[in-house]
C-alpha atoms as a PDB file:
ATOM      1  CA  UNK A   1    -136.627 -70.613 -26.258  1.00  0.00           C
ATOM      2  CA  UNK A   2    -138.421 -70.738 -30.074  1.00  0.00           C
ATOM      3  CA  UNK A   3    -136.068 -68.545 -31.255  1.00  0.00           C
ATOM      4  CA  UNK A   4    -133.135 -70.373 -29.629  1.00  0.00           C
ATOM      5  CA  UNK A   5    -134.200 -73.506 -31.081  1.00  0.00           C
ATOM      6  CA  UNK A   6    -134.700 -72.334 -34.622  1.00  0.00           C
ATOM      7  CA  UNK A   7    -131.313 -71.229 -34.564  1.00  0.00           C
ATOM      8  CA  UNK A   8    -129.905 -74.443 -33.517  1.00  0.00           C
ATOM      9  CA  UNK A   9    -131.938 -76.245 -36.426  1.00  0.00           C
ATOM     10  CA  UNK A  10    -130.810 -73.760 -38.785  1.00  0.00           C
ATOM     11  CA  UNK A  11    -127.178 -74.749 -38.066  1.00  0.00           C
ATOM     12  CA  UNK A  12    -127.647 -78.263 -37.753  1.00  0.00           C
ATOM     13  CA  UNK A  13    -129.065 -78.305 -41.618  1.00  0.00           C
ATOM     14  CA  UNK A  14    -126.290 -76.292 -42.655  1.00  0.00           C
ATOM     15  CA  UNK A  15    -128.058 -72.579 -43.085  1.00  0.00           C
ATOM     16  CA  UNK A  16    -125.713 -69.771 -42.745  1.00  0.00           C
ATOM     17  CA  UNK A  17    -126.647 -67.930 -39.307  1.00  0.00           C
ATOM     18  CA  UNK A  18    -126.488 -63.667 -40.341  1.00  0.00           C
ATOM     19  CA  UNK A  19    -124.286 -61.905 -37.894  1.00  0.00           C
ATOM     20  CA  UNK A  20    -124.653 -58.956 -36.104  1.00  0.00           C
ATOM     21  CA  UNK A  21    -122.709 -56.268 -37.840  1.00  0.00           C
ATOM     22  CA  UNK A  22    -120.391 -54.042 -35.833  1.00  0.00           C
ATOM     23  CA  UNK A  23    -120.468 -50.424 -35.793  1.00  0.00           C
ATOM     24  CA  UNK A  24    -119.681 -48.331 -38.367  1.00  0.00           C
ATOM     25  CA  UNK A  25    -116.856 -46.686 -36.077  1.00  0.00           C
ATOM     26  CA  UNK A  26    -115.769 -50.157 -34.761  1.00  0.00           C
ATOM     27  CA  UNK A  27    -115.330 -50.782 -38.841  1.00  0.00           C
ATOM     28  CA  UNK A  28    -113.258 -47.763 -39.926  1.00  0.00           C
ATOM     29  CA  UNK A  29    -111.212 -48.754 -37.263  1.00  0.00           C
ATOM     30  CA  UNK A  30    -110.136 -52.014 -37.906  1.00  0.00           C
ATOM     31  CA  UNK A  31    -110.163 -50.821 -41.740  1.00  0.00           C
ATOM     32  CA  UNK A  32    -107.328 -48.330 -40.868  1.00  0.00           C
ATOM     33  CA  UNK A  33    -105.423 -50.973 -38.586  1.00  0.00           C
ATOM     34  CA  UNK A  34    -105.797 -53.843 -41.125  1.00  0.00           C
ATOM     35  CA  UNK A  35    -104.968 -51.765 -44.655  1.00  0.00           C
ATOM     36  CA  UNK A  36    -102.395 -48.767 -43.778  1.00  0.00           C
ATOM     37  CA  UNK A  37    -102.931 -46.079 -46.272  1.00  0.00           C
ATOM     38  CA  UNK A  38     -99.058 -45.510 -46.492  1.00  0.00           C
ATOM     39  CA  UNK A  39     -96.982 -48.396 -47.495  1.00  0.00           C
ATOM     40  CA  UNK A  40     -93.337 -48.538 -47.329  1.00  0.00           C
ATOM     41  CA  UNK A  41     -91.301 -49.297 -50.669  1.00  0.00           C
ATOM     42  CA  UNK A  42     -88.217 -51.467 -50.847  1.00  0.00           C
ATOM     43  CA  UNK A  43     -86.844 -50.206 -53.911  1.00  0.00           C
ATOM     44  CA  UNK A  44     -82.906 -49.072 -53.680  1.00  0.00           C
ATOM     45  CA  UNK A  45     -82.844 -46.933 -57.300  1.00  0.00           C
ATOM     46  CA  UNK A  46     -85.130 -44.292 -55.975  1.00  0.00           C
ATOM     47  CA  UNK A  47     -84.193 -43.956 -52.355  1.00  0.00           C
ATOM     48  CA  UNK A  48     -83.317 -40.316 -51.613  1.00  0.00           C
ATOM     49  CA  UNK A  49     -79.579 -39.781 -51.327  1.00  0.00           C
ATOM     50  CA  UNK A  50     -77.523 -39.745 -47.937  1.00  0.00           C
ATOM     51  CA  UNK A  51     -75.103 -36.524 -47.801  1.00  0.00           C
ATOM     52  CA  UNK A  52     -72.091 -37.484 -45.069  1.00  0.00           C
ATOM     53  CA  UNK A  53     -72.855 -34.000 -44.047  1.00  0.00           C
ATOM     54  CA  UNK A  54     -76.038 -34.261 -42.727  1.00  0.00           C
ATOM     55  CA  UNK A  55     -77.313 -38.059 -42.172  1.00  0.00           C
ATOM     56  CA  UNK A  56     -80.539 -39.018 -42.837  1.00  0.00           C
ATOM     57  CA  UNK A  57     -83.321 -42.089 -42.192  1.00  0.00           C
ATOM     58  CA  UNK A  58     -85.735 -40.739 -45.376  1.00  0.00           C
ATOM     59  CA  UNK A  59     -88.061 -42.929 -45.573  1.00  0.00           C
ATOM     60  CA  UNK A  60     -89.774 -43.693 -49.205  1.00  0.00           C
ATOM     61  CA  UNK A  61     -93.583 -44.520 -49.223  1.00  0.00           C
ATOM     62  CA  UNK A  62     -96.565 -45.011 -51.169  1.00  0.00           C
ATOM     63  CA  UNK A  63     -99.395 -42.420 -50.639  1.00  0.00           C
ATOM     64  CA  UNK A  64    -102.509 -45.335 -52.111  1.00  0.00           C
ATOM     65  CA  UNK A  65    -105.086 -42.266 -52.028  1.00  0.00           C
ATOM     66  CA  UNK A  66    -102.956 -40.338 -54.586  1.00  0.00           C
ATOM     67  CA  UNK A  67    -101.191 -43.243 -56.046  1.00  0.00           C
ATOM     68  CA  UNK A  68     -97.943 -41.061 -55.484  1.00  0.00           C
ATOM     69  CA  UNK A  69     -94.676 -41.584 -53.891  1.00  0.00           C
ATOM     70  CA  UNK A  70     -94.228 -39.960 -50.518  1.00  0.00           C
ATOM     71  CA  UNK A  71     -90.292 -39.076 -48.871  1.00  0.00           C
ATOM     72  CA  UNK A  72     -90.556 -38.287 -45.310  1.00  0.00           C
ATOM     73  CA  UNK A  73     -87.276 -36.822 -44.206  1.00  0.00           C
ATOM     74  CA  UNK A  74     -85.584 -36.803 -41.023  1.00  0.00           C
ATOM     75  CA  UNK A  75     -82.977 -34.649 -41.290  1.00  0.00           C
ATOM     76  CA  UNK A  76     -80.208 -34.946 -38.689  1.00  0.00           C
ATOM     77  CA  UNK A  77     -80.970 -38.009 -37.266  1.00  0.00           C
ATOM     78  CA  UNK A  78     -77.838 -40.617 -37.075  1.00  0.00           C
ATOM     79  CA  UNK A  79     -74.504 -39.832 -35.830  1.00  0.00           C
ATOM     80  CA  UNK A  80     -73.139 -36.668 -36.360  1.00  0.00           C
ATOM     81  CA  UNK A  81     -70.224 -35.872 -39.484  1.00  0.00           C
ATOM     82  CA  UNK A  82     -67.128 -34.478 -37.715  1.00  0.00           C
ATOM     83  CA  UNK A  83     -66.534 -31.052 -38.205  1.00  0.00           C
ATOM     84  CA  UNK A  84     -64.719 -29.547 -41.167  1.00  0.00           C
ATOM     85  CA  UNK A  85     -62.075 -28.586 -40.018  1.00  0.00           C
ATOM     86  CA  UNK A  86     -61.232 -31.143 -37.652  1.00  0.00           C
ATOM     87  CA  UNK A  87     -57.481 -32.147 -37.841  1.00  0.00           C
ATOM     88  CA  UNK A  88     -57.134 -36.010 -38.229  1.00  0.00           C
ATOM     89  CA  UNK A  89     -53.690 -36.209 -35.898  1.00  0.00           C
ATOM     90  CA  UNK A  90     -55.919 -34.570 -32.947  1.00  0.00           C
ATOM     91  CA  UNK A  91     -53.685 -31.500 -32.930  1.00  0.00           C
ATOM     92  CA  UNK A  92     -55.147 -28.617 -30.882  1.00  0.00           C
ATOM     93  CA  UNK A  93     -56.791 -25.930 -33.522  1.00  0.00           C
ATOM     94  CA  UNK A  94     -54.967 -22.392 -34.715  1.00  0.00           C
ATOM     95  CA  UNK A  95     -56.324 -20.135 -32.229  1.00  0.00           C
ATOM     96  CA  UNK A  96     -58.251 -17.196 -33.931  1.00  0.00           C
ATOM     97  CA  UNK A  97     -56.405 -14.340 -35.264  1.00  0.00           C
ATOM     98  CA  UNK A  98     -56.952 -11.217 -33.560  1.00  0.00           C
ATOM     99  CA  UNK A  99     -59.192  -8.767 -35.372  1.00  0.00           C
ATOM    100  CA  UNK A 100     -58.973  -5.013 -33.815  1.00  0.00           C
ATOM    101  CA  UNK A 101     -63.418  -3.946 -33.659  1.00  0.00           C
ATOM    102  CA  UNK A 102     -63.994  -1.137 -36.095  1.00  0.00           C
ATOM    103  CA  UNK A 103     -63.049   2.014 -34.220  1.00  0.00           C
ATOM    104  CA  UNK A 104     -66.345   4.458 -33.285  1.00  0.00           C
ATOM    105  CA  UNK A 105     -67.596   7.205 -35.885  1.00  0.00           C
ATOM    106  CA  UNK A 106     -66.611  10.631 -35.932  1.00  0.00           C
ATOM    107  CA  UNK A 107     -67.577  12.928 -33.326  1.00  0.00           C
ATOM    108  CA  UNK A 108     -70.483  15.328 -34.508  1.00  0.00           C
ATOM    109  CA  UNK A 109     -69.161  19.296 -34.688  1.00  0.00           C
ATOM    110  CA  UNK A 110     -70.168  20.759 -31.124  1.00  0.00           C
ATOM    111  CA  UNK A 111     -73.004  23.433 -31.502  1.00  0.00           C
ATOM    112  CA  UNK A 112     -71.921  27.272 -31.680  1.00  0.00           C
ATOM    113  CA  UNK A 113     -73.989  30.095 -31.323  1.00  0.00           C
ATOM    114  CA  UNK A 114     -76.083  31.649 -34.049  1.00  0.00           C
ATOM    115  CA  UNK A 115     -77.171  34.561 -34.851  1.00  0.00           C
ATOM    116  CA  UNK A 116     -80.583  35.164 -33.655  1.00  0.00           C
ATOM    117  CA  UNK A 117     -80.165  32.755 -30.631  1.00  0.00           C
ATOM    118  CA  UNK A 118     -82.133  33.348 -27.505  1.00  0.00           C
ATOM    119  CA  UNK A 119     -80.464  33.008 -24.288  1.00  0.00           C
ATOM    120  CA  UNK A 120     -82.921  29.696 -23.772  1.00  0.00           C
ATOM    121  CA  UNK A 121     -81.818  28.596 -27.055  1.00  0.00           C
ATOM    122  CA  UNK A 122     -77.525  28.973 -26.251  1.00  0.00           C
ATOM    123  CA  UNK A 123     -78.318  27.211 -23.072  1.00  0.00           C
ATOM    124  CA  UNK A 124     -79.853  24.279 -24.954  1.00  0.00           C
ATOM    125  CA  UNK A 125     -76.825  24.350 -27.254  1.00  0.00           C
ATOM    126  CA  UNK A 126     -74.598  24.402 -24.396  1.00  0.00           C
ATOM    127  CA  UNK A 127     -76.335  21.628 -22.571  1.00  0.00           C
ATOM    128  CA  UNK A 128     -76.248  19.168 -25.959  1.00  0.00           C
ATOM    129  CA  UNK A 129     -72.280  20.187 -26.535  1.00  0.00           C
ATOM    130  CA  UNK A 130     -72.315  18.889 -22.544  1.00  0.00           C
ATOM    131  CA  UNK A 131     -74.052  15.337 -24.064  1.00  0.00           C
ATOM    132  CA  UNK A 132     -72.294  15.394 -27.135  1.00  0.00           C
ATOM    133  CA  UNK A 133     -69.037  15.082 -25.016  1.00  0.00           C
ATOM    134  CA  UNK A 134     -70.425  12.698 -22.640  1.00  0.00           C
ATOM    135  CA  UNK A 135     -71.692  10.315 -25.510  1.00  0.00           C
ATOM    136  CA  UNK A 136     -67.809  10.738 -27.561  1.00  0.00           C
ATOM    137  CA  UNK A 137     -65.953   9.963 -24.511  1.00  0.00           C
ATOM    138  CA  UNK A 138     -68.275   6.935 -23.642  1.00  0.00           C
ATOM    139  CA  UNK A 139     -68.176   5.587 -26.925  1.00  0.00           C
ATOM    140  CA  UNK A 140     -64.175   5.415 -26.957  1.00  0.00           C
ATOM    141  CA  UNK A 141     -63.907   4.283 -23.608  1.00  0.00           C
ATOM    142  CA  UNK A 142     -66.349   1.145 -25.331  1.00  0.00           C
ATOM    143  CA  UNK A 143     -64.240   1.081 -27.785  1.00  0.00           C
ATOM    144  CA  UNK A 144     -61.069   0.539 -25.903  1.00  0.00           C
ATOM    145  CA  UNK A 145     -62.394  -2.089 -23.737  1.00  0.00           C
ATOM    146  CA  UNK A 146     -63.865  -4.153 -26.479  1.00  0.00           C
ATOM    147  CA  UNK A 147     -60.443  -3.864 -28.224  1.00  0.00           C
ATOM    148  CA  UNK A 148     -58.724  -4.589 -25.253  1.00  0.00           C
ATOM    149  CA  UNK A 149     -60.991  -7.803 -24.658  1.00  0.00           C
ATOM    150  CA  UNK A 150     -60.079  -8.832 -28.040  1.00  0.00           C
ATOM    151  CA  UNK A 151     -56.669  -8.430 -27.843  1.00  0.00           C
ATOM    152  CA  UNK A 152     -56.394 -10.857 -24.615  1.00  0.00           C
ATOM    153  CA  UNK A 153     -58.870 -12.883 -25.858  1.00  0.00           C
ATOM    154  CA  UNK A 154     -56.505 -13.708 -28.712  1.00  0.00           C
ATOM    155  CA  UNK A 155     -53.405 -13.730 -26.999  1.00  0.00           C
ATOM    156  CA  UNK A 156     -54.388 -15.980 -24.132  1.00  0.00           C
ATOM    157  CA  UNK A 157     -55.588 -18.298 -27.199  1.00  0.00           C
ATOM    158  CA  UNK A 158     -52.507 -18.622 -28.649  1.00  0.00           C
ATOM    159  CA  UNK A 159     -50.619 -18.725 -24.584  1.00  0.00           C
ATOM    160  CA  UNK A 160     -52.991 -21.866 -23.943  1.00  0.00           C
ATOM    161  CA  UNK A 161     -52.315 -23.341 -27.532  1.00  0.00           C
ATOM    162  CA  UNK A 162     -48.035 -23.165 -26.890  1.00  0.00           C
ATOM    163  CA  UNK A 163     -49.286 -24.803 -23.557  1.00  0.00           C
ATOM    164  CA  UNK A 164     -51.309 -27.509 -24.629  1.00  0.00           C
ATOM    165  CA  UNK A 165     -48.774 -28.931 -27.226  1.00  0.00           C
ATOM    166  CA  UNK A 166     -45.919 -28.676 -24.512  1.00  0.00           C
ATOM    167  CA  UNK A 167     -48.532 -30.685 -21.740  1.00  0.00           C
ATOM    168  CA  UNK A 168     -48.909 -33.236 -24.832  1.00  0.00           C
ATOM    169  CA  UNK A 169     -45.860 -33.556 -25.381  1.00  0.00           C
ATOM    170  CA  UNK A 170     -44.982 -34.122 -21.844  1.00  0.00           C
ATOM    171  CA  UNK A 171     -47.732 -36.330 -20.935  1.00  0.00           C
ATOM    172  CA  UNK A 172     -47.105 -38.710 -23.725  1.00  0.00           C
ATOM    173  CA  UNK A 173     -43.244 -39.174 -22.750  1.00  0.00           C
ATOM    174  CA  UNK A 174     -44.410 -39.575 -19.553  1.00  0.00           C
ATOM    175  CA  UNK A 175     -46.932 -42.981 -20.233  1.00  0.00           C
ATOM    176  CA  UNK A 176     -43.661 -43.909 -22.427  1.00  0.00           C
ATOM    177  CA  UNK A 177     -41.437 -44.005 -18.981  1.00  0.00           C
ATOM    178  CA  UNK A 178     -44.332 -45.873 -17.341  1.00  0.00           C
ATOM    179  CA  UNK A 179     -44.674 -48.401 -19.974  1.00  0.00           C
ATOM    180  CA  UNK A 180     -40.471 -48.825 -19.682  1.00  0.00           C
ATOM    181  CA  UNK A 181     -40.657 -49.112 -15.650  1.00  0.00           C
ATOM    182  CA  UNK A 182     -43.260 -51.903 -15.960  1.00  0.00           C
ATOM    183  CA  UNK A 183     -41.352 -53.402 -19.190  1.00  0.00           C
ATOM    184  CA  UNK A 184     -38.432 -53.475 -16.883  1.00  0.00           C
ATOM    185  CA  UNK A 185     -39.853 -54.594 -13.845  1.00  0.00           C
ATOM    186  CA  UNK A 186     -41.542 -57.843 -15.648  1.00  0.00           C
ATOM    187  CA  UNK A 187     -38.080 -58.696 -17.727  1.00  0.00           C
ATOM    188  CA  UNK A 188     -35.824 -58.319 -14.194  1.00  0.00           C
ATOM    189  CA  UNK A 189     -38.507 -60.701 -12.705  1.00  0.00           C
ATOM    190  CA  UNK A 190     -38.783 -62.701 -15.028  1.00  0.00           C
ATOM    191  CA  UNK A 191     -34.629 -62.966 -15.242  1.00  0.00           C
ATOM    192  CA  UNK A 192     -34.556 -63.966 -11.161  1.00  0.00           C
ATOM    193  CA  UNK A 193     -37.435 -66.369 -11.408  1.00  0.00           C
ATOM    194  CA  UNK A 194     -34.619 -68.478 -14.342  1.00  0.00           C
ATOM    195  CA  UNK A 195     -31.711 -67.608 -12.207  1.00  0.00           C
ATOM    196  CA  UNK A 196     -33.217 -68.943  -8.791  1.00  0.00           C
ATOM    197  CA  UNK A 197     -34.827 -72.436 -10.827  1.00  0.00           C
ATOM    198  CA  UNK A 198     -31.321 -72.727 -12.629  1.00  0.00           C
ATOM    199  CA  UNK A 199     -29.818 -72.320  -9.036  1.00  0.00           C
ATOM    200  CA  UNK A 200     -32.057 -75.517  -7.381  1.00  0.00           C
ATOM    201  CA  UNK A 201     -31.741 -77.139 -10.784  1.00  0.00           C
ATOM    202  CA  UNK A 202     -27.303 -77.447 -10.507  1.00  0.00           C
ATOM    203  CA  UNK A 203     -27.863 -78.057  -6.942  1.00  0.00           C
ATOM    204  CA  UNK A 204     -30.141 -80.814  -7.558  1.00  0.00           C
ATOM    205  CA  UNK A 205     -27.797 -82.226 -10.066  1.00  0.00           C
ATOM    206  CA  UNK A 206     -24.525 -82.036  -8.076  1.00  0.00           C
ATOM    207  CA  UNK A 207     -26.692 -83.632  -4.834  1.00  0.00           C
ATOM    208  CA  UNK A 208     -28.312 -86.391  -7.450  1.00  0.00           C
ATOM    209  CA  UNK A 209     -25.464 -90.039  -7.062  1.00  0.00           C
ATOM    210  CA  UNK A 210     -23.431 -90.326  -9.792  1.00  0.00           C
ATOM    211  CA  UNK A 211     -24.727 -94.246 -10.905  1.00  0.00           C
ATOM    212  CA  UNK A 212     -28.111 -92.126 -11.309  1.00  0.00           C
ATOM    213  CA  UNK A 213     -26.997 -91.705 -15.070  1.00  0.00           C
ATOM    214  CA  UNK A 214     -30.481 -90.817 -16.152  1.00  0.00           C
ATOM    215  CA  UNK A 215     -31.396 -88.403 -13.802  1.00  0.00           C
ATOM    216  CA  UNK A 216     -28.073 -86.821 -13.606  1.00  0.00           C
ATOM    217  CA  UNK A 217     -28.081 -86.315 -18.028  1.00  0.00           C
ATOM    218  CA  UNK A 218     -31.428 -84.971 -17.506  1.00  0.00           C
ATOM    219  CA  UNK A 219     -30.715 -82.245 -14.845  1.00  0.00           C
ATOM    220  CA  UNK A 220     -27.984 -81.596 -17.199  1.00  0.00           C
ATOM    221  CA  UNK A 221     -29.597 -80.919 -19.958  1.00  0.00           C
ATOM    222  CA  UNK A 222     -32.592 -78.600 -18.224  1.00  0.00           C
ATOM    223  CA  UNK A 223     -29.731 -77.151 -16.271  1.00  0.00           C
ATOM    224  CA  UNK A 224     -28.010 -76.184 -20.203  1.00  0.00           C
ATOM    225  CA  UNK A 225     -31.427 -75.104 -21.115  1.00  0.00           C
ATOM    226  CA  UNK A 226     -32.337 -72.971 -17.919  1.00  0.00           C
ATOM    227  CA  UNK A 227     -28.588 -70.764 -18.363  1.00  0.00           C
ATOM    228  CA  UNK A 228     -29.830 -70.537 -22.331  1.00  0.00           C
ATOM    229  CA  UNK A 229     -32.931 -68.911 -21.120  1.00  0.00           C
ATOM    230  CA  UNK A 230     -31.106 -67.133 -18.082  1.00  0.00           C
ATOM    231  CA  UNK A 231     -28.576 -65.268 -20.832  1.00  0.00           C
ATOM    232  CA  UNK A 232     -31.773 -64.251 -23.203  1.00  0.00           C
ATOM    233  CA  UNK A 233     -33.499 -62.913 -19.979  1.00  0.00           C
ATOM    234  CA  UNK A 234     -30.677 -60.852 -18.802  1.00  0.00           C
ATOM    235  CA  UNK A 235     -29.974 -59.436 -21.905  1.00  0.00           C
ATOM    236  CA  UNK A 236     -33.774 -58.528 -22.090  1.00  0.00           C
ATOM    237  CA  UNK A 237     -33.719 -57.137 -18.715  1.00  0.00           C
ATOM    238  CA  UNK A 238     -30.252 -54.658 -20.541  1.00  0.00           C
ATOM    239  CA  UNK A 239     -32.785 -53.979 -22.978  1.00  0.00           C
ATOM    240  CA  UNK A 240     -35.672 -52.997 -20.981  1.00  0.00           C
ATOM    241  CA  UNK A 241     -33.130 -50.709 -18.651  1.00  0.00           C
ATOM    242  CA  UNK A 242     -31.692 -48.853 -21.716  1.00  0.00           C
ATOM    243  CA  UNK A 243     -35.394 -48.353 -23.045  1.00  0.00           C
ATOM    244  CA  UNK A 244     -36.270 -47.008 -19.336  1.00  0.00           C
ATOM    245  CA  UNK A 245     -33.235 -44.939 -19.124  1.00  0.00           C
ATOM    246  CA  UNK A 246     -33.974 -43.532 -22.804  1.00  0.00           C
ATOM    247  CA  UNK A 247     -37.765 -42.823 -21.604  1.00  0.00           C
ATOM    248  CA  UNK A 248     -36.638 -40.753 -18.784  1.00  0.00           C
ATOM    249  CA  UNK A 249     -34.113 -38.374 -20.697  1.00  0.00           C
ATOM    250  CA  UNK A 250     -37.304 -37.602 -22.726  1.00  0.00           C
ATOM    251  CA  UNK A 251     -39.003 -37.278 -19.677  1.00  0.00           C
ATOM    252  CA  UNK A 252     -36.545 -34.699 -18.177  1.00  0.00           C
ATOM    253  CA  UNK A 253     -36.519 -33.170 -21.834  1.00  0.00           C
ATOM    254  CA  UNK A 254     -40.354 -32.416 -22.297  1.00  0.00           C
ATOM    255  CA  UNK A 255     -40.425 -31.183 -18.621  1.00  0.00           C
ATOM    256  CA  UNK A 256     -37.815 -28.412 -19.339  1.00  0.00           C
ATOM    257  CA  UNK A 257     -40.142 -28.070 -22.808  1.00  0.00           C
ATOM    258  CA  UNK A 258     -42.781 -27.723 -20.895  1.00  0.00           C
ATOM    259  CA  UNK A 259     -40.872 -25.235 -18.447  1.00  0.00           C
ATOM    260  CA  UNK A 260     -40.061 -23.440 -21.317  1.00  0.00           C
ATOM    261  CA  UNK A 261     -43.767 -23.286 -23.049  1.00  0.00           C
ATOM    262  CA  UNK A 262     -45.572 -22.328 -19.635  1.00  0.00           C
ATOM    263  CA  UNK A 263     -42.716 -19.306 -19.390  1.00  0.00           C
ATOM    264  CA  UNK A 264     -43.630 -18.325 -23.083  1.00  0.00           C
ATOM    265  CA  UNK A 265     -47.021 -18.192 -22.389  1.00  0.00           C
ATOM    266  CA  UNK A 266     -46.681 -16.101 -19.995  1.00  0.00           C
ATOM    267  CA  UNK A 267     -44.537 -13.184 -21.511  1.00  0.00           C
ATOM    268  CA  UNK A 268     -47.816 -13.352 -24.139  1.00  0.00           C
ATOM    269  CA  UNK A 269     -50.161 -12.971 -21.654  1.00  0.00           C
ATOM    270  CA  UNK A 270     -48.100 -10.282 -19.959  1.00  0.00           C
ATOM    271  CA  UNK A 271     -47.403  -8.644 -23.195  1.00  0.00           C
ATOM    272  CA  UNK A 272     -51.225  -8.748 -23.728  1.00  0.00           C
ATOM    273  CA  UNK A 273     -51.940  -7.092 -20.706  1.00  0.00           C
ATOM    274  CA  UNK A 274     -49.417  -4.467 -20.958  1.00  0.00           C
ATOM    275  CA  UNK A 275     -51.265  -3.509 -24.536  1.00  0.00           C
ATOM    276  CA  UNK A 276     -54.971  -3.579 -23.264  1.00  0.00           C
ATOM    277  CA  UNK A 277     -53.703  -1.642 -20.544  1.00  0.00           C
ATOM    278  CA  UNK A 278     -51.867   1.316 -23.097  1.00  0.00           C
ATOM    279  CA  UNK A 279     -55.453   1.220 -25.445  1.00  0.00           C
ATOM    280  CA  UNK A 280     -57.582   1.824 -22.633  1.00  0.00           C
ATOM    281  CA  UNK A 281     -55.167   4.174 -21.254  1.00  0.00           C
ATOM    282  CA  UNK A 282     -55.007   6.368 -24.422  1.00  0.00           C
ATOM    283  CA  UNK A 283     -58.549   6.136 -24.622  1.00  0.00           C
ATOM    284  CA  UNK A 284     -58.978   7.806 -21.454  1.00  0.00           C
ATOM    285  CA  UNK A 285     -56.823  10.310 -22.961  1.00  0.00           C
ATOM    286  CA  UNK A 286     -59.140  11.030 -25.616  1.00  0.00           C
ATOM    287  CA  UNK A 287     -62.126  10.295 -23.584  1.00  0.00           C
ATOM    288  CA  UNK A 288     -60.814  13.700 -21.628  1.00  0.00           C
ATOM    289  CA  UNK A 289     -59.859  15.703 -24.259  1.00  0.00           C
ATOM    290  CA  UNK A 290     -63.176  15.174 -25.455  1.00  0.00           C
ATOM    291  CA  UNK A 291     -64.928  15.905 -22.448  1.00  0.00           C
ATOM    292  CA  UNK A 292     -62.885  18.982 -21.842  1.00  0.00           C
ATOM    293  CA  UNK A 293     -63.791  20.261 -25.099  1.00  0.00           C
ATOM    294  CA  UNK A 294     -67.050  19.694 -24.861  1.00  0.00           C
ATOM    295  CA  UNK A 295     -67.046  21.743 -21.317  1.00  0.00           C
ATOM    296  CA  UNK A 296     -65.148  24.369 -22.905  1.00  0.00           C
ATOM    297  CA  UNK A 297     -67.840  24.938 -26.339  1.00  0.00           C
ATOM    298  CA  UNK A 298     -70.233  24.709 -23.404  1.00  0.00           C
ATOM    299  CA  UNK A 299     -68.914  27.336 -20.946  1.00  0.00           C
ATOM    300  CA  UNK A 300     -68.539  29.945 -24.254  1.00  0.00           C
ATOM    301  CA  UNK A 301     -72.561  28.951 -24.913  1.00  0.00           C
ATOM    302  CA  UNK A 302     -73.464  29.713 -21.428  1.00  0.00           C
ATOM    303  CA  UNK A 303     -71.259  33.208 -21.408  1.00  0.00           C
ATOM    304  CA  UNK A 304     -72.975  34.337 -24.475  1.00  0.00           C
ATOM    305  CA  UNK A 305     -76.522  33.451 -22.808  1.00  0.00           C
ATOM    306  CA  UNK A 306     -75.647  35.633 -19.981  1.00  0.00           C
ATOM    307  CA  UNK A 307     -74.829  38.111 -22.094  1.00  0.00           C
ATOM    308  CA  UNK A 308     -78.443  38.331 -23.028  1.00  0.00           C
ATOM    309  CA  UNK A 309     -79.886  37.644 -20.157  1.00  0.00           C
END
């Protein structure tokens, strides 16, 4: 209670009341929130550049503990750059060339017998010409197939390409015709809506008495202006039909394009086939001869390790 009312008299005469300080933690804390130690810097002459290629949100700062400029980049960020070699009229791109794999190294010369040779040592001889073979035949059987892969891999690149263009093609004549149908269908509707009001507009004019001056001029005159508007409209709706009838010839030429393309595409295809089919065939050619040479360097081993046996 004493100390309670010192403190109030202490106020009251206008003596500053100490306050309790706050931690030291509680104090680095608020130091940090209330003074950053990194400041950004609006200055556009020294902002990093932007390459189109690869967008970027740098951002420039001031370091105040070094008294030095800081860039913090964020490379990639933004919206991508098209690639390179993007073509601006959206046309499908070149498929890849086809490149034939290097073909496999030379076969190493089969072991022969030595002089000297054990009958343990021309069986290990003829055992490795055995592996030898094995290994050369494998490897050009590899060989083949990964050429063979190429090759349809290629072709079938360029079969989908000649059938892409010819689907374009096709499909864009094709939203022409649409848009003609409906241009078409609108004008013709259009044209009967002005013939059927310029029909009930004569009508009402023969039907209307003939000391009704006024009304009679005026029916006249919106009956003139309704067969005005009735020749433009059927002269649209000729219009529209010859733009319709136009849209479907291209129509009924892009299909036999497209016909045409799909057939192309698949002779290449065939043809592709028909060539992955001969390399792998002559490889298991090879891959035999191989093999049966191998068997034959291997049978003379084994004869001349009987001989010593």
């Amino acid at each position: 209670m004493t100390l309670l009312l010192a403190l109030l008299v202490q106020g009251s005469c206008g003596v500053a009341v100490p306050r309790a300080r706050a931690p030291a933690r509680a104090r680095v804390s608020a130091l940090l929130t209330a003074a950053p130690l990194v400041a950004p810097i609006a200055d556009a002459r020294v902002a990093p550049p932007i390459s189109p290629l690869f967008p970027s949100s740098d951002v420039l700062a001031y370091d105040y503990r070094s008294g030095e400029k800081v860039v913090f980049k964020k490379r990639n960020a933004g919206t991508p750059a098209p690639p390179l070699n993007a073509d601006p009229t959206g046309a499908p791109p070149s498929p890849p060339a086809f490149i034939a794999p290097a073909p496999p190294p030379p076969p190493p010369p089969m072991p022969t017998a030595s002089a000297g040779d054990s009958a343990a040592d021309l069986r290990a001889k003829a055992q490795a010409a055995r592996t030898d073979g094995a290994a050369q035949a494998s490897a050009l059987t590899r060989a083949a197939d990964d050429q063979a892969a190429a090759l349809t891999r290629s072709e079938g690149a360029k079969a989908d390409a000649l059938e892409l263009a010819a689907q374009r093609a096709y499909d864009a004549a094709a939203a022409r015709e649409r848009t003609a149908r409906s241009e078409l269908k609108s004008a013709e509707g259009k044209a009967d809506s002005l013939a059927a009001e310029l029909a009930a507009t004569e009508k009402e004019r023969d039907a209307t008495p003939f000391y009704r001056l006024g009304k009679k001029a005026e029916l006249k005159d919106r009956a003139a202006a309704l067969s005005e508007q009735t020749r433009a409209a059927n002269g649209a709706v000729k219009a529209a039909a010859k733009a319709s009838t136009d849209a479907s010839s291209a129509v009924s030429k892009e299909t036999g394009s497209l016909a045409k393309a799909r057939s192309e595409a698949a002779k290449v295809r065939d043809n592709a086939s028909a060539k992955a089919a001969a390399i792998r065939a002559e490889a298991a050619k090879r891959a035999a001869k191989a093999t049966a040479s191998a068997e034959g360097a291997a049978a003379k081993l084994d004869r001349a390790a009987a001989a010593l046996e």
